[in-house]
C-alpha atoms as a PDB file:
ATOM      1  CA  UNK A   1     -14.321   3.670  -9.731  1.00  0.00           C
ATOM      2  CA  UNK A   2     -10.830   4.360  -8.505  1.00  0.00           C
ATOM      3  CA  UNK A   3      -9.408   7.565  -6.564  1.00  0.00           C
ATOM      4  CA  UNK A   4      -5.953   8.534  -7.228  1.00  0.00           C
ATOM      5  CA  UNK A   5      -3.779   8.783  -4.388  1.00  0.00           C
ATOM      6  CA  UNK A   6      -1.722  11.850  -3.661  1.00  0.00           C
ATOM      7  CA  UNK A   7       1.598  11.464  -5.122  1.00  0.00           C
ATOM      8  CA  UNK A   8       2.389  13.677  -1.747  1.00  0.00           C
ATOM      9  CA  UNK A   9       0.681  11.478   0.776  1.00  0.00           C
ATOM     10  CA  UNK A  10       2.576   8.331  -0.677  1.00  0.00           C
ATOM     11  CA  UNK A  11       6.268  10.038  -0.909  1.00  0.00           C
ATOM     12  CA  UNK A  12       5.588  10.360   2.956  1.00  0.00           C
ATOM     13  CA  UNK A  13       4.364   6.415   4.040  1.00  0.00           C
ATOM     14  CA  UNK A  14       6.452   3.486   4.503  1.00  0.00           C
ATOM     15  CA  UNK A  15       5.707  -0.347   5.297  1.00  0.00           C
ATOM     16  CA  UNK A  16       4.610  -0.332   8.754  1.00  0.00           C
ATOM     17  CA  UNK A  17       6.324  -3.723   9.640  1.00  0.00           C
ATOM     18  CA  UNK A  18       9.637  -3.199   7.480  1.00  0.00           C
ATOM     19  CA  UNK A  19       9.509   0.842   7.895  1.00  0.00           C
ATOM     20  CA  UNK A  20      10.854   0.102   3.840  1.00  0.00           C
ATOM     21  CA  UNK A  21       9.160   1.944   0.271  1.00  0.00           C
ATOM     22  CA  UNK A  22       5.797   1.253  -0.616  1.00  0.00           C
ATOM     23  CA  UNK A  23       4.594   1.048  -4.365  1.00  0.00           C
ATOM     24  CA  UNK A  24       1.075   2.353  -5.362  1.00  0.00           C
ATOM     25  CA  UNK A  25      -0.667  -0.202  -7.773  1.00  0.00           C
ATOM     26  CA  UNK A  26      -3.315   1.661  -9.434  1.00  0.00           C
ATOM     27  CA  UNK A  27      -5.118  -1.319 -11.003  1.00  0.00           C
ATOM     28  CA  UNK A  28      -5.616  -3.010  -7.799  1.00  0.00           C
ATOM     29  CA  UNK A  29      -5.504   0.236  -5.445  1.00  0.00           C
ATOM     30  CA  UNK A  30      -2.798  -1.586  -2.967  1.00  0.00           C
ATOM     31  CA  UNK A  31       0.312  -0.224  -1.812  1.00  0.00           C
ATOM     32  CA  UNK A  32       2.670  -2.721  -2.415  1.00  0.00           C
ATOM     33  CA  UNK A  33       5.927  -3.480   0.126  1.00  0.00           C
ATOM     34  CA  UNK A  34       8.542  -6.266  -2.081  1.00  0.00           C
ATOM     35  CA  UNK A  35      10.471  -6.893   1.076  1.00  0.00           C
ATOM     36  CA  UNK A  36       7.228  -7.561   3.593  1.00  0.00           C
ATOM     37  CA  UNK A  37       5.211  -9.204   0.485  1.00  0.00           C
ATOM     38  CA  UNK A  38       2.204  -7.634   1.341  1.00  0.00           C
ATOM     39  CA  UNK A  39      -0.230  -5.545  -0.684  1.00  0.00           C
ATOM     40  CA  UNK A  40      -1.782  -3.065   1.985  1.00  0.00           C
ATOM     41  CA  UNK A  41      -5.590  -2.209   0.638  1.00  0.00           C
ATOM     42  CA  UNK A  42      -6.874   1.433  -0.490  1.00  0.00           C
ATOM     43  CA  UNK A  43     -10.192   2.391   0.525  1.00  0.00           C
ATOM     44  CA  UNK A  44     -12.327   5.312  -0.487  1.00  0.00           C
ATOM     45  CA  UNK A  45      -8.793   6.672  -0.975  1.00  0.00           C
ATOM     46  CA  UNK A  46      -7.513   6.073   2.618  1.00  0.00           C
ATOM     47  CA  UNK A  47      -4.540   3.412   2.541  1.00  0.00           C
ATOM     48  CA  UNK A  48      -5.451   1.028   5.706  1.00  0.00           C
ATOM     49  CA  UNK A  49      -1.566   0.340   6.857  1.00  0.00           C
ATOM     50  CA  UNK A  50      -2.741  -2.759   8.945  1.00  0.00           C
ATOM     51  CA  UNK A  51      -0.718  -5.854   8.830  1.00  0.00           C
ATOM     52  CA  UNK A  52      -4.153  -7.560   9.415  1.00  0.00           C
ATOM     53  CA  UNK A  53      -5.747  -5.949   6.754  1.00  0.00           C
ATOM     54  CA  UNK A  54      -2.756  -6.624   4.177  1.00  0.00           C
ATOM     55  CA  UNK A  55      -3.178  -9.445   1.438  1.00  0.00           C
ATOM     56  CA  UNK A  56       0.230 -11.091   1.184  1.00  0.00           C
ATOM     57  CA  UNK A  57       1.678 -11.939  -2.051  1.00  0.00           C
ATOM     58  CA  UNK A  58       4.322 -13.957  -3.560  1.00  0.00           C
ATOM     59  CA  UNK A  59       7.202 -12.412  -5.833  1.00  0.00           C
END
């Protein structure tokens, strides 16, 4: 099952480590930031906005 995030909530974050945009990826529910290349996890509709927690990925 996936929870839609709040269009509101995710106008308001930003990368934690490059303070830069985040995309939302419904498919995978991640929050993706292109210039940190890491796909920050959404669970139970929370994002978790830990760098340790963050699955990187390459572009």
């Amino acid at each position: 099952m996936t929870t839609e995030l709040d269009p509101r909530l995710l106008s308001l974050l930003v990368c934690p480590l490059t303070k830069g945009p985040l995309t939302y990826d419904r498919e995978t529910q991640e929050l993706i930031s292109p210039r940190a290349k890491l796909a920050f996890p959404i669970r139970d509709g929370i994002p978790v906005m830990l760098a340790d927690e963050a699955r990187s990925i390459d572009a």
